[in-house]
Protein backbone atom coordinates (compact mmCIF):
# COMPACT_ATOMS: atom_id res chain seq x y z
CA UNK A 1 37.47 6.21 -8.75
CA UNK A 2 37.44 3.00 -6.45
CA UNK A 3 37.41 5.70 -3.30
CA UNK A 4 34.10 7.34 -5.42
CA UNK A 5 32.18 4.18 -5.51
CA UNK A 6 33.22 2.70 -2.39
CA UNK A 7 32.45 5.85 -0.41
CA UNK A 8 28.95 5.82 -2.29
CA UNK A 9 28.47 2.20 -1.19
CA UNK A 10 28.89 2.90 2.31
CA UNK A 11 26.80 5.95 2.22
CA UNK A 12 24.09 3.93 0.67
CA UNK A 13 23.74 1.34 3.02
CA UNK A 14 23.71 3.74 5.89
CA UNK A 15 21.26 5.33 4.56
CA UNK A 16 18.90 3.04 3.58
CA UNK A 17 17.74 1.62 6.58
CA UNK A 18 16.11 5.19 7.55
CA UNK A 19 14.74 5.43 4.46
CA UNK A 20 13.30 1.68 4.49
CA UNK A 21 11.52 2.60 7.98
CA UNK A 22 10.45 6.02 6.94
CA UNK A 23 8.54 4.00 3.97
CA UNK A 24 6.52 1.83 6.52
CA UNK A 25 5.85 4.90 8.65
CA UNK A 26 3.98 6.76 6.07
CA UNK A 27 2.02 3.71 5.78
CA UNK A 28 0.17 4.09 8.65
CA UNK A 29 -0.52 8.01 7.67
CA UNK A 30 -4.02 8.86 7.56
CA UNK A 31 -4.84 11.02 4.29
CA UNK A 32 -7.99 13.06 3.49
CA UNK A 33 -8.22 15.73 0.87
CA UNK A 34 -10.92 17.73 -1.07
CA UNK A 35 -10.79 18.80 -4.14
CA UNK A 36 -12.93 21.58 -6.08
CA UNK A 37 -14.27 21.05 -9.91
CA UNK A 38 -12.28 23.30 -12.21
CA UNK A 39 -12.39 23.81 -16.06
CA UNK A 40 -11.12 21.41 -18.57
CA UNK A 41 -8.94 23.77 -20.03
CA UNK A 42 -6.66 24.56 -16.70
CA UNK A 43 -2.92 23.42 -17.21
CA UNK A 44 -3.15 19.71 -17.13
CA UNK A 45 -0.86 18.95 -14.46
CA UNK A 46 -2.27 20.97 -12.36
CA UNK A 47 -5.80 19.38 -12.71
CA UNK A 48 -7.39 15.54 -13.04
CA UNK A 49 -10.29 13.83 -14.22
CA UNK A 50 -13.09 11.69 -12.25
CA UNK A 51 -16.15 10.97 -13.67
CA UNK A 52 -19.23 10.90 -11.59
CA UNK A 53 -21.93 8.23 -10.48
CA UNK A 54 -24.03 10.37 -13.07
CA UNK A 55 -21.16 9.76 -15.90
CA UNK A 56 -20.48 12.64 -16.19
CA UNK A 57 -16.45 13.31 -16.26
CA UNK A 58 -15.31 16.62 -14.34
CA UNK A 59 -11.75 18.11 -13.59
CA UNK A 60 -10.69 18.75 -10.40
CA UNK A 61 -7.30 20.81 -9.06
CA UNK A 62 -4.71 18.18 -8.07
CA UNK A 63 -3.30 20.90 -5.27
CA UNK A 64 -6.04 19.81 -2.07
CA UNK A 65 -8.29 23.13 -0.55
CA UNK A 66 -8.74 21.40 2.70
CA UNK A 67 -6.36 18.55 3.72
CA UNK A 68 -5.22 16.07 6.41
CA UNK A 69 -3.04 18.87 8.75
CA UNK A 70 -6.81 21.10 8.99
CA UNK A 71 -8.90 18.49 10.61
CA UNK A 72 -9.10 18.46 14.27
CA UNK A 73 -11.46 15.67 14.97
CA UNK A 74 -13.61 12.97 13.31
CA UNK A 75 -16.56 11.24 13.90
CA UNK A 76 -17.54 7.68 11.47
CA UNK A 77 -20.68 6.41 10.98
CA UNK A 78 -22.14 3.63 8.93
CA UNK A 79 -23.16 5.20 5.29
CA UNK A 80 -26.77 4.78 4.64
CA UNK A 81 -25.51 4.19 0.57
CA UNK A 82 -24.15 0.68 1.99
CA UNK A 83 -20.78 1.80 0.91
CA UNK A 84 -18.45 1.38 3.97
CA UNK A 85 -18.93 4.21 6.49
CA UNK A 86 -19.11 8.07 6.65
CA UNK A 87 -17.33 10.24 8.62
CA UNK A 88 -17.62 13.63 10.26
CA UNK A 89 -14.58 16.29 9.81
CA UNK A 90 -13.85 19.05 11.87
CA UNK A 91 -11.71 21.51 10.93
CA UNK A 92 -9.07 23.74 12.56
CA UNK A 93 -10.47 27.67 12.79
CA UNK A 94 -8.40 29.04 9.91
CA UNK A 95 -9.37 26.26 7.28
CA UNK A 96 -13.16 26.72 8.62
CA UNK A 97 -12.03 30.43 7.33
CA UNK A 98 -10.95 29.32 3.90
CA UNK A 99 -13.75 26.73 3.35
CA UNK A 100 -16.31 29.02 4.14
CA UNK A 101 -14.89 31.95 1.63
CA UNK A 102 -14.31 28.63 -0.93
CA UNK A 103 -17.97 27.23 -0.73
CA UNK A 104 -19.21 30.78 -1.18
CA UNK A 105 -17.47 31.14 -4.59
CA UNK A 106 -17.82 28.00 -5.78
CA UNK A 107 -21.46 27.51 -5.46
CA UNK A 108 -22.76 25.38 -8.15
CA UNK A 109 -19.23 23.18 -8.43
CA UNK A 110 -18.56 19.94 -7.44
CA UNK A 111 -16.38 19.22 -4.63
CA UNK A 112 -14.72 15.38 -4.29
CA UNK A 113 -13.51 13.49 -1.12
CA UNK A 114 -10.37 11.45 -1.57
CA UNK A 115 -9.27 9.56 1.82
CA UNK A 116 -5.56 7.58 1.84
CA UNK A 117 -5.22 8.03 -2.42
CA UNK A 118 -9.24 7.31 -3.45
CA UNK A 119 -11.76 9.25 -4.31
CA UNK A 120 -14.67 7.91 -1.97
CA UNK A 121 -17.27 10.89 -2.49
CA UNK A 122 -18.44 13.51 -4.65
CA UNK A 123 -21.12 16.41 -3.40
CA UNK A 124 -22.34 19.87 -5.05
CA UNK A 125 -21.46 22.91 -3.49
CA UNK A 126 -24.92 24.67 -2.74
CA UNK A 127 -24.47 26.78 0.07
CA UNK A 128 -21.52 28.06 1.98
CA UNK A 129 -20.50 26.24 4.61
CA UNK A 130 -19.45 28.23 7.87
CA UNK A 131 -19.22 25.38 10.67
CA UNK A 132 -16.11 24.24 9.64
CA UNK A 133 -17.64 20.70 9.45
CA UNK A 134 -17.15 18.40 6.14
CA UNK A 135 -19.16 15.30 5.47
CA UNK A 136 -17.74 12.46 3.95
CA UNK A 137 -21.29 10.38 3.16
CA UNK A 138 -19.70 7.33 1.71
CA UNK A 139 -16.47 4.79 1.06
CA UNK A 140 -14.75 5.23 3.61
CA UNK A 141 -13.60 1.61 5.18
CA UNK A 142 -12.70 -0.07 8.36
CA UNK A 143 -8.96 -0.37 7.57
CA UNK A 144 -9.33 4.01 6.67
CA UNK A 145 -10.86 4.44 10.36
CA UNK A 146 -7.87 1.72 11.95
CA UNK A 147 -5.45 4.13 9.99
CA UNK A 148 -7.63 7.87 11.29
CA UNK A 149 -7.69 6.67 14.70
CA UNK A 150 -4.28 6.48 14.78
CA UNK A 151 -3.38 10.37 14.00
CA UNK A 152 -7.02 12.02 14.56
CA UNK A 153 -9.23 12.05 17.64
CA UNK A 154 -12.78 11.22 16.69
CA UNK A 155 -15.01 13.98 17.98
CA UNK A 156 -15.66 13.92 21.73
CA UNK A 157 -12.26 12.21 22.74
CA UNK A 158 -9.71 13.74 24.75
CA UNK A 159 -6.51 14.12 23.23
CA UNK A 160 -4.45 11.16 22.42
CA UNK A 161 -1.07 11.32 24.05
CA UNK A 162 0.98 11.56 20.95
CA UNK A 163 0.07 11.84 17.77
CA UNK A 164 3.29 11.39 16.13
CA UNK A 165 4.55 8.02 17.51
């Protein structure tokens, strides 16, 4: 039994020094994610709550349609709300694909921005959107754009040298 734990011990600490640095990479990850409304009535773990600048409270699917890995560039700008900045997404050809067939079945749903775990914006699917462009209008802040610049190239940039450092 002494072997066990001692053998556990030493696997322990040589582990956890890759595990302690591995925590303050992911850190430094930038993360954007949009969400589409859903009903109330969806299995609950599979869907969350945010209520609206109107009050209103809507669900949304936890599981992201468009994510962090389909963006190819960005471009910020200062939001005209006074909340922090905006930014510009690009996406990658196939999730331009998928966001076009999802804004064309969603019309009339609500669709929320959440950048590095909070929901910054909200905006009502009225059209299909075939650019492959997504607008972030709002709440986005200077420490979000330190930790985009880091992964993404804003729009017009050529590419960084390495991405993953």
């Amino acid at each position: 039994m002494r072997l066990l734990c001692a053998t556990l011990g030493i696997l322990i600490a040589l582990a956890a020094p890759s595990m302690l640095s591995a925590a303050g990479k992911a850190d430094n990850k930038a993360s954007l994610s949009f969400h589409v409304e859903t009903e109330a009535s969806d299995n609950p773990k599979m869907i969350f709550p945010h209520t609206l600048n109107n009050g209103q409270t809507r669900y949304f699917r936890r599981l992201p349609e468009i994510s962090t890995k389909d963006v190819v560039s960005y471009s910020p700008f200062p939001s005209d709300a006074g909340d922090g900045y905006g930014a510009v997404f690009r996406l990658r050809d196939s999730a331009a694909k998928r966001l076009s067939a999802l804004t064309n079945i969603n019309q009339g749903k609500w669709l929320v921005a959440q950048v590095n775990g909070r929901i910054v914006d909200a905006v009502i699917i009225d059209q299909p959107i075939n650019d492959g462009v997504l607008v972030v209008w709002k709440g986005i802040t200077l420490a979000d754009l330190s930790i985009f610049d880091k992964s993404t190239k804003r729009s017009g940039e050529d590419d960084k040298k390495n991405k993953k450092d």
